[in-house]
Protein backbone atom coordinates (compact mmCIF):
# COMPACT_ATOMS: atom_id res chain seq x y z
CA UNK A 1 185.95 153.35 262.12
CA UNK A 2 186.05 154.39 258.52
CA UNK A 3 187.89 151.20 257.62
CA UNK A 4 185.33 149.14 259.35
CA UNK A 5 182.32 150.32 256.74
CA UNK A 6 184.62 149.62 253.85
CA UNK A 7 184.74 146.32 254.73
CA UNK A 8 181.48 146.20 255.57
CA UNK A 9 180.39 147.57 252.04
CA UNK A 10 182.72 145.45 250.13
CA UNK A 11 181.47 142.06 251.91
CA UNK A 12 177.68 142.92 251.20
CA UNK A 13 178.61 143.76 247.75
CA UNK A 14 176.93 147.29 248.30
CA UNK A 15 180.36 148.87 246.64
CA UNK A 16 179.56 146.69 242.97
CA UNK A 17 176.34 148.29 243.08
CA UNK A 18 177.83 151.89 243.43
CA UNK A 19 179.82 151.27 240.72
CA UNK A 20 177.75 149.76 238.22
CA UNK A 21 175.25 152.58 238.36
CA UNK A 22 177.63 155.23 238.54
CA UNK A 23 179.35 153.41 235.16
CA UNK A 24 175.57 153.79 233.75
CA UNK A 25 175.83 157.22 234.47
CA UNK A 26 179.07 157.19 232.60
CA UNK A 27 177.51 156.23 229.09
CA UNK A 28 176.78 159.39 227.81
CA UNK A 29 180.21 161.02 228.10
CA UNK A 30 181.56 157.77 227.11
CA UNK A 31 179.42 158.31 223.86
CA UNK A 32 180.45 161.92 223.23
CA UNK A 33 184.30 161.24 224.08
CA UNK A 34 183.89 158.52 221.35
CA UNK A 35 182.63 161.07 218.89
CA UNK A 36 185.77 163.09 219.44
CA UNK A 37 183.45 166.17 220.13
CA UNK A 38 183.83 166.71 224.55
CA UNK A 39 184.98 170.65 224.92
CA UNK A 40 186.58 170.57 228.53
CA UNK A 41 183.18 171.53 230.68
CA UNK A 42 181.49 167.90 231.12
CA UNK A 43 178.74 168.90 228.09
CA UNK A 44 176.58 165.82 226.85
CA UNK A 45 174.23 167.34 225.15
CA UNK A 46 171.59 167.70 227.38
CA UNK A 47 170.41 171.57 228.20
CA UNK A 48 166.89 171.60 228.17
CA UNK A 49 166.51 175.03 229.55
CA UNK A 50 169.43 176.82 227.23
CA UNK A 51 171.66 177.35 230.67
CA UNK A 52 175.25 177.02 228.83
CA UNK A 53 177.11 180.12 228.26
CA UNK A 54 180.49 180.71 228.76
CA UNK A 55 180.75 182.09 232.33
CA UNK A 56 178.69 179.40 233.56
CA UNK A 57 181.38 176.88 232.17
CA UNK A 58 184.09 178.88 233.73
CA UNK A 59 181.86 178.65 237.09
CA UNK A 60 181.74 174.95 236.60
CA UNK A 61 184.82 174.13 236.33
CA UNK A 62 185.88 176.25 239.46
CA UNK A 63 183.02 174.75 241.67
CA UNK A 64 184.36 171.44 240.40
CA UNK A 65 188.42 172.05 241.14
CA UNK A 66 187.16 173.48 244.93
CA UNK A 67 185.26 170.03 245.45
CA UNK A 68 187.63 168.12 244.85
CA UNK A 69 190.03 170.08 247.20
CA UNK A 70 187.87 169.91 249.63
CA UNK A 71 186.86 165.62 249.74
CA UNK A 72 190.79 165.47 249.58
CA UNK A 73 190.76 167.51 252.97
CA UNK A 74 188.37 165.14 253.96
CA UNK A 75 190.68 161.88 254.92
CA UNK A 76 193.46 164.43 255.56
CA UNK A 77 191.39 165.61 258.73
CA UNK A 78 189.90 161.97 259.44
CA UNK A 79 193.92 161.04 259.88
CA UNK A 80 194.99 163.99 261.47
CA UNK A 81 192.87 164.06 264.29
């Protein structure tokens, strides 16, 4: 099943698109991690309402590590079951 839509994206070239647009995406950390200045939190530079503050960044990052745990339980229960 899953396989099947891979294949599917990769023939109708809908996967090149993903990643050019997610590489646009990319610029502006690629910009900051250029100037040497990135602090660990995914900061660009852009905080139009004044949200950053330590404990948010903290919050951040944990939101972030439990994502990632859970689209890696993702295929685990796809191949499992």
């Amino acid at each position: 099943k899953m396989w099947g839509l891979h294949e599917a994206a990769i023939k109708s070239g809908a996967l090149w698109q993903v990643l050019f647009f997610i590489g646009l995406l990319e610029i502006p950390f690629l910009l900051t991690l250029a100037n040497g200045s990135v602090d660990g939190t995914g900061n660009v530079g852009f905080d139009p309402l004044g949200l950053k503050s330590d404990r948010r960044a903290v919050t951040e990052i944990k939101n972030g590590r439990l994502g990632m745990i859970a689209i890696g339980g993702m295929p685990h229960h796809y191949f499992l079951t």
